[in-house]
C-alpha atoms as a PDB file:
ATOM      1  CA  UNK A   1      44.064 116.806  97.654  1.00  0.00           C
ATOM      2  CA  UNK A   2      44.997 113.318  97.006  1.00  0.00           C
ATOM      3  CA  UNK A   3      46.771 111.554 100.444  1.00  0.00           C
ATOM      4  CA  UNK A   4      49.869 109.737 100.203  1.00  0.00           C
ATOM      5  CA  UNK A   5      48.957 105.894  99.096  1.00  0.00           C
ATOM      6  CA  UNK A   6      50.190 103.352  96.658  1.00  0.00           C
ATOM      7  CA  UNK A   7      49.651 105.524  93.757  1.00  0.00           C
ATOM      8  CA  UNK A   8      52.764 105.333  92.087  1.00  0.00           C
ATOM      9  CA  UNK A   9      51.655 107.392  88.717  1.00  0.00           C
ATOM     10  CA  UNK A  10      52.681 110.530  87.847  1.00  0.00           C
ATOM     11  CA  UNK A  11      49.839 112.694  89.913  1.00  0.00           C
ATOM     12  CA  UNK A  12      50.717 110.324  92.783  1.00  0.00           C
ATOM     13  CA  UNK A  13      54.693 111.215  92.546  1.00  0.00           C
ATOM     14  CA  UNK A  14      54.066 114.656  92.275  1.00  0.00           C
ATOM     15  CA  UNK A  15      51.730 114.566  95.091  1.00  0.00           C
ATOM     16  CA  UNK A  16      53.685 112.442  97.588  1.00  0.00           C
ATOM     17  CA  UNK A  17      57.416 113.066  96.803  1.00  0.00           C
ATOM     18  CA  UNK A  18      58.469 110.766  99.470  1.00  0.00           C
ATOM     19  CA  UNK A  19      57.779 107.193  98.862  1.00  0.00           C
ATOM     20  CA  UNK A  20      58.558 104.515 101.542  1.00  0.00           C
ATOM     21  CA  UNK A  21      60.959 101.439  99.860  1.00  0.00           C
ATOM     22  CA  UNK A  22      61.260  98.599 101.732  1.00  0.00           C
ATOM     23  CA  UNK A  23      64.921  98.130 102.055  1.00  0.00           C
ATOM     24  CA  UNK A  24      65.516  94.186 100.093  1.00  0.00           C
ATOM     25  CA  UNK A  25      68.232  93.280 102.794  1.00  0.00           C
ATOM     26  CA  UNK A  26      66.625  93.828 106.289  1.00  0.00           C
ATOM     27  CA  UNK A  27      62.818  94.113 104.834  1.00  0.00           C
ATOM     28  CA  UNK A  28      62.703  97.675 106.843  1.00  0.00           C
ATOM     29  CA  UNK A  29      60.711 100.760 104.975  1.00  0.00           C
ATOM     30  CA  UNK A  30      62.816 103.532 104.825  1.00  0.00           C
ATOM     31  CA  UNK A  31      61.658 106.884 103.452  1.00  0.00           C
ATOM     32  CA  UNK A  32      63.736 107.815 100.295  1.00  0.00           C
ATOM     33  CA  UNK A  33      63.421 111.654  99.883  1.00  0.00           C
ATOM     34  CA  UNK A  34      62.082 113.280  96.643  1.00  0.00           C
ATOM     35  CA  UNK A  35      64.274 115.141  94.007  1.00  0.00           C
ATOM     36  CA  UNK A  36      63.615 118.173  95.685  1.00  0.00           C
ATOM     37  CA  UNK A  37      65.367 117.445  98.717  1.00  0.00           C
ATOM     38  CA  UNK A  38      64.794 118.448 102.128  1.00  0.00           C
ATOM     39  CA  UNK A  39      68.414 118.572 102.876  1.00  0.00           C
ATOM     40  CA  UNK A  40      68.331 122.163 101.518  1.00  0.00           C
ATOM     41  CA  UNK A  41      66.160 122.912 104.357  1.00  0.00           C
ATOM     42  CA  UNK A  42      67.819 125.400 107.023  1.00  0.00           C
ATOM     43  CA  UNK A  43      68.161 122.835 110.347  1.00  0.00           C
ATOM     44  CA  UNK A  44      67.108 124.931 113.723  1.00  0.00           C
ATOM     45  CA  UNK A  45      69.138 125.194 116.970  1.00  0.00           C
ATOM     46  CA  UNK A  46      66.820 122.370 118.270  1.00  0.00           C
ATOM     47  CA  UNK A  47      67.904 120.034 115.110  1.00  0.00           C
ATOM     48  CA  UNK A  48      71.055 120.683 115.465  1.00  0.00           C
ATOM     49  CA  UNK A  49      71.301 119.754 119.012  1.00  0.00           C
ATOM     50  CA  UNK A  50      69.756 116.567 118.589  1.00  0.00           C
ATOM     51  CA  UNK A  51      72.112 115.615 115.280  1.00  0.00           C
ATOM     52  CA  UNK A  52      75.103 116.406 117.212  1.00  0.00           C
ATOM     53  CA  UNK A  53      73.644 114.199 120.438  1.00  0.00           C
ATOM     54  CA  UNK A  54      73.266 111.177 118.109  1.00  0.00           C
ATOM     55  CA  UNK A  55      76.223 111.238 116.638  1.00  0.00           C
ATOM     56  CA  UNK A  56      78.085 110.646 119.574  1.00  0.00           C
ATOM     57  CA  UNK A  57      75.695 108.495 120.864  1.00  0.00           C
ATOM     58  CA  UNK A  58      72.921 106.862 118.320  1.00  0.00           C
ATOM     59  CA  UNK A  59      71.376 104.342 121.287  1.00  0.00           C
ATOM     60  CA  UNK A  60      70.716 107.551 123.136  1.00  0.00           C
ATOM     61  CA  UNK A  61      67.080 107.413 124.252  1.00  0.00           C
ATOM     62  CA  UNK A  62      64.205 109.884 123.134  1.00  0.00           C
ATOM     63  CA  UNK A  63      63.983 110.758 127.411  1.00  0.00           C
ATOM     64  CA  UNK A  64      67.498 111.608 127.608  1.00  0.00           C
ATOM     65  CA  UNK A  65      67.356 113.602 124.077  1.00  0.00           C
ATOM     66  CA  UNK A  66      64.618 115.250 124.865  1.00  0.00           C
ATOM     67  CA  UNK A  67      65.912 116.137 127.970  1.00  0.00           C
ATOM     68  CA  UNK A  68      69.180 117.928 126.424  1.00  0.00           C
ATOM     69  CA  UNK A  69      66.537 119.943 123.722  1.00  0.00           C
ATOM     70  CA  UNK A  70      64.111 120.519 126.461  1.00  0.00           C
ATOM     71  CA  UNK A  71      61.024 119.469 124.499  1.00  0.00           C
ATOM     72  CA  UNK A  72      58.839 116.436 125.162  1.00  0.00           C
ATOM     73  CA  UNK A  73      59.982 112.597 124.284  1.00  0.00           C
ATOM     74  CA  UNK A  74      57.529 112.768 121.804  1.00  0.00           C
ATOM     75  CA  UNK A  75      58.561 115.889 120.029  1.00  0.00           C
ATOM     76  CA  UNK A  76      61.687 114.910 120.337  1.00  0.00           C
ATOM     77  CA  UNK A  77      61.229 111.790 118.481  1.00  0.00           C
ATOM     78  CA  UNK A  78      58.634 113.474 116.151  1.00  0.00           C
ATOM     79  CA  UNK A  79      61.469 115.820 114.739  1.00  0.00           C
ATOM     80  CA  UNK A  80      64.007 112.485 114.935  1.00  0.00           C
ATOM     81  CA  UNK A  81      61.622 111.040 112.857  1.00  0.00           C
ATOM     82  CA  UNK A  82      61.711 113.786 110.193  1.00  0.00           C
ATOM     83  CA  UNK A  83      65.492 114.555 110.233  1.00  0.00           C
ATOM     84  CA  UNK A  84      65.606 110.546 109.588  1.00  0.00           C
ATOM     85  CA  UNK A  85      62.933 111.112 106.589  1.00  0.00           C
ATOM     86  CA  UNK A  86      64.047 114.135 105.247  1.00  0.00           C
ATOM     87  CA  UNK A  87      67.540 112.660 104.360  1.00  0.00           C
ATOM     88  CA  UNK A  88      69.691 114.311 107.619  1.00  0.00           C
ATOM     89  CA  UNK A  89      69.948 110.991 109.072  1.00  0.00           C
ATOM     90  CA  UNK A  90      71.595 107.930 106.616  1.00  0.00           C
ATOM     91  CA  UNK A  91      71.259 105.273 109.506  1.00  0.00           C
ATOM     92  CA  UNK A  92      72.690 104.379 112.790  1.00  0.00           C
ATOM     93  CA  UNK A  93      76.217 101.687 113.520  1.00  0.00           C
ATOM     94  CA  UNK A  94      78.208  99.903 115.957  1.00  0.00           C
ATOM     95  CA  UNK A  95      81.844 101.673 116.124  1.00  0.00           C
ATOM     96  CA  UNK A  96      83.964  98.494 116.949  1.00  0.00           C
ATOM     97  CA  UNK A  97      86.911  98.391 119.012  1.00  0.00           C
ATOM     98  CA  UNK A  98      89.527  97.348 116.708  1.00  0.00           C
ATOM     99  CA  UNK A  99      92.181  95.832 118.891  1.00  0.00           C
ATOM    100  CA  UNK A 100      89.038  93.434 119.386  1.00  0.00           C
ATOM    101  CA  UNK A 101      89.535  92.691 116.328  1.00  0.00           C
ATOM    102  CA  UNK A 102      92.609  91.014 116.036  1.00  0.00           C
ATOM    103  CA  UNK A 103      96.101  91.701 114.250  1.00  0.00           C
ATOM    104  CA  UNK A 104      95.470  93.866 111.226  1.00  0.00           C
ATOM    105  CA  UNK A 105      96.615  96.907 109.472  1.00  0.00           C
ATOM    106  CA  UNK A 106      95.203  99.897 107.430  1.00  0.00           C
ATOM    107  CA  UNK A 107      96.538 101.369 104.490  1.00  0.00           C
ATOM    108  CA  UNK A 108      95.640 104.153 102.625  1.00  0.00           C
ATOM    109  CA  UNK A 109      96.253 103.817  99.227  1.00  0.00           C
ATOM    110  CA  UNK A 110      96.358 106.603  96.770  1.00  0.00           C
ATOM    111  CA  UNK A 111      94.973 105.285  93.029  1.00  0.00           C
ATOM    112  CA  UNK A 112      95.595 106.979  89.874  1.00  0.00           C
ATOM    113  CA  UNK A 113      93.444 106.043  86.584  1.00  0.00           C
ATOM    114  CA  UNK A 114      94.719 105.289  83.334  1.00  0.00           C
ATOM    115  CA  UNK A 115      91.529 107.715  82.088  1.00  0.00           C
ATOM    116  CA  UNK A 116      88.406 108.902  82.895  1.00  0.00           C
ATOM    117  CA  UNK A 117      86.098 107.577  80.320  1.00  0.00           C
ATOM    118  CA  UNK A 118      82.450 106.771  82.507  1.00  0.00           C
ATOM    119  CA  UNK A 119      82.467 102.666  81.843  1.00  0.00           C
ATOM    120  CA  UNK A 120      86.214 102.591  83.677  1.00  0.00           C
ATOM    121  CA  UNK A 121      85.230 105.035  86.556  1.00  0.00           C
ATOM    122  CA  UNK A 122      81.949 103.516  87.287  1.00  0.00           C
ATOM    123  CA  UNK A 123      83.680  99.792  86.922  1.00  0.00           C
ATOM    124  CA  UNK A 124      86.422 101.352  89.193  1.00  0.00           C
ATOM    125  CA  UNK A 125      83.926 102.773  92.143  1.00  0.00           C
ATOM    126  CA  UNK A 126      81.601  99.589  91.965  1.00  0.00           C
ATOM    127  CA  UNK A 127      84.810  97.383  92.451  1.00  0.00           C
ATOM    128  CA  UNK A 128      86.025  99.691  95.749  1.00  0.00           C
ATOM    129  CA  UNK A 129      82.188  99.785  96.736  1.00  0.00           C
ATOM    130  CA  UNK A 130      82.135  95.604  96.752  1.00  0.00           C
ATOM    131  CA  UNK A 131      85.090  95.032  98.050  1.00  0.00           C
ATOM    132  CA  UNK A 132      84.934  94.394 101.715  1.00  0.00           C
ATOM    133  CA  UNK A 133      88.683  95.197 102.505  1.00  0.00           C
ATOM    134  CA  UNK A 134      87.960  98.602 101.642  1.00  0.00           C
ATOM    135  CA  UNK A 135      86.358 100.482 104.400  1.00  0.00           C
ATOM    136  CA  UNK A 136      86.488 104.472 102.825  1.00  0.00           C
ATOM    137  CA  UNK A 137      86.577 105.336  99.102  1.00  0.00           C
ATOM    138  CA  UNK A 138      86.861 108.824  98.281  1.00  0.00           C
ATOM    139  CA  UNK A 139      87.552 110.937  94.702  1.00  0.00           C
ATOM    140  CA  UNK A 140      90.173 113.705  95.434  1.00  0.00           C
ATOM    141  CA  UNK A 141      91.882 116.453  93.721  1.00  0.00           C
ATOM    142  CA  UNK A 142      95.622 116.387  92.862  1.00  0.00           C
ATOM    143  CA  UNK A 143      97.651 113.564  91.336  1.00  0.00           C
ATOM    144  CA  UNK A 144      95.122 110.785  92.203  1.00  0.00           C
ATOM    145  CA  UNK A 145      92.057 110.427  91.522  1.00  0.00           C
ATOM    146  CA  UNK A 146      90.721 108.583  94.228  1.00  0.00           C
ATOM    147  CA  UNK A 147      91.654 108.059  98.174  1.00  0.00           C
ATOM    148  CA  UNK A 148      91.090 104.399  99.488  1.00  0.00           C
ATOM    149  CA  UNK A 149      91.440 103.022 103.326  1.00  0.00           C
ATOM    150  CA  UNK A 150      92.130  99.272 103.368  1.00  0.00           C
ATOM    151  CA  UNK A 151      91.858  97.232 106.526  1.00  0.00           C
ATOM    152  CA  UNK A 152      93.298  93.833 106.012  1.00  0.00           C
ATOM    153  CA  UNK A 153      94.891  91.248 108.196  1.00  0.00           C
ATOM    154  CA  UNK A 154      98.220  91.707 106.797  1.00  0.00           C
ATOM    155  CA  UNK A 155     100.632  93.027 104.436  1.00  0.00           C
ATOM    156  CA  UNK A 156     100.627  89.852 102.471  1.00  0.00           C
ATOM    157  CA  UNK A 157      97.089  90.011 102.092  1.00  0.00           C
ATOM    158  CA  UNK A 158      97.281  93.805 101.059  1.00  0.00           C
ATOM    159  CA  UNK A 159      99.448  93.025  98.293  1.00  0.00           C
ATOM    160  CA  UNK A 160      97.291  90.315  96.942  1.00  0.00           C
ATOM    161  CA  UNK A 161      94.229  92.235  96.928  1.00  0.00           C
ATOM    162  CA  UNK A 162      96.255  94.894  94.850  1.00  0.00           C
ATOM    163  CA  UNK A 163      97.775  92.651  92.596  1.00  0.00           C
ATOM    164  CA  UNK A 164      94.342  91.795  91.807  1.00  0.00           C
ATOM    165  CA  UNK A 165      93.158  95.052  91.054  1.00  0.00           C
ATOM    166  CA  UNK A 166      96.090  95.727  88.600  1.00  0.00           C
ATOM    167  CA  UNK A 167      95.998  91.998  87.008  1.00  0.00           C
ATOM    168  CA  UNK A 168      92.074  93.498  86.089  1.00  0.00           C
ATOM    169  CA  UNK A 169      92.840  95.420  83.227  1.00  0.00           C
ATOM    170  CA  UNK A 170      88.796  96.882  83.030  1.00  0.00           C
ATOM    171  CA  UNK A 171      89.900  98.411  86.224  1.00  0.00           C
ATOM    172  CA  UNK A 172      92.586 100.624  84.614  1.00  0.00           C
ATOM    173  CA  UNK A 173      94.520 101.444  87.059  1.00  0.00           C
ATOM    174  CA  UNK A 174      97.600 103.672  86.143  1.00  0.00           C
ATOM    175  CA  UNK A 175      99.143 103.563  89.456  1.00  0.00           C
ATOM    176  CA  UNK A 176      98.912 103.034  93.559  1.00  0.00           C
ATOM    177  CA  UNK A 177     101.044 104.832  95.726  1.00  0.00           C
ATOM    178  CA  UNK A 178     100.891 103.090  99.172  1.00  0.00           C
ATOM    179  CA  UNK A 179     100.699 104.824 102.681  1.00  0.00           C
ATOM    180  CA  UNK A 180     100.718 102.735 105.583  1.00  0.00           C
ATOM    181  CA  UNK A 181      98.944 103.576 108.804  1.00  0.00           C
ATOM    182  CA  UNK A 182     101.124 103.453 111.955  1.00  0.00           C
ATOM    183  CA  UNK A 183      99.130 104.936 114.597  1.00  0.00           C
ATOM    184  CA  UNK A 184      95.754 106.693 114.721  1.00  0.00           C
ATOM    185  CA  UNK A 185      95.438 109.759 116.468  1.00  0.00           C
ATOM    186  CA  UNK A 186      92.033 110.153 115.463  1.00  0.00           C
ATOM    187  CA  UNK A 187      89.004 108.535 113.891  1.00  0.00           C
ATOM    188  CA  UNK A 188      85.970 110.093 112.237  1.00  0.00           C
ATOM    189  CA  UNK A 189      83.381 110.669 114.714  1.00  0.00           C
ATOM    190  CA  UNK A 190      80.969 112.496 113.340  1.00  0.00           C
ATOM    191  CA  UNK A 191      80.648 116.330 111.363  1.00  0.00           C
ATOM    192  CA  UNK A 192      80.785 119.637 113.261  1.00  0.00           C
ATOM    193  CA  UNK A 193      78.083 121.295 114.026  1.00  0.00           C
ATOM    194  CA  UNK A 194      77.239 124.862 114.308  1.00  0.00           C
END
């Protein structure tokens, strides 16, 4: 059996699904899971556990993790490890405080297309993707076709960003209905669990 190298050829996909890329913006390897996916691997108690731990807390340390799954740290890291590799884990953030973050506002702003044709959609989503007003992006069912959070500093600079979107006419945006955030109740923390 051939071990998991540089080989990049067809033997040496087939052989090592999982090649390391080195991420171009912070020069870190990262595993990028094959086609066939661990995700659709059944995650034990243990897994589960730990996945739930770290997404209240991703600084949490392997002693205190392994602690809560009662295994050793370096089990417990061995199987962090593979959830990272096998595509359970997408990465670790800072939540910031937002009042630390001055005067702003959200919005959430429901967009409808003009159509669907591929060239507009994929224009649309790499437009909302670069955009660094827009913090969420999401395709929906119903009336609109897409779902978008915008944090901004104000109102004024809300309604430029839009007009810019609808001056774009590659864009092709039929419509945006505008819902303004007055008070969160609660933010995404992480996915249940069971």
């Amino acid at each position: 059996m051939k071990s998991c190298g540089t080989d990049r050829s067809a033997v040496g996909a087939e052989l090592c699904p999982q090649l390391i890329r080195l991420d171009p913006e912070q020069r870190i390897p990262r595993v990028v899971p094959s086609s066939t996916d661990s995700l659709t691997m059944p995650l034990d108690r243990t897994d589960r556990k730990l996945l739930a731990a770290l997404q209240r807390d991703g600084r949490a340390s392997m002693q205190a993790l392994s602690q809560l799954v009662n295994l050793s740290a370096r089990a417990t890291l061995n199987r962090v490890r593979k959830l990272e590799a096998d595509g359970h884990i997408e990465g670790y953030r800072a939540v910031l405080a937002r009042a630390s973050l001055g005067e702003h506002i959200c919005v959430f702003a429901e967009i409808a297309l003009k159509d669907q044709r591929r060239a507009i959609v994929e224009r649309f989503e790499q437009r909302m993707a670069a955009t660094p007003e827009v913090v969420a992006c999401y395709v929906i069912s119903g009336r609109y076709d897409y779902l978008v959070r915008v944090a901004c500093g104000d109102l004024t600079q809300y309604h430029s960003l839009i007009s810019a979107w609808f001056d774009d006419v590659t864009l092709g945006i039929e419509k945006i209905v505008t819902n303004t955030e007055l008070q969160t109740i609660k933010e995404f923390t992480g996915f249940p669990l069971r």
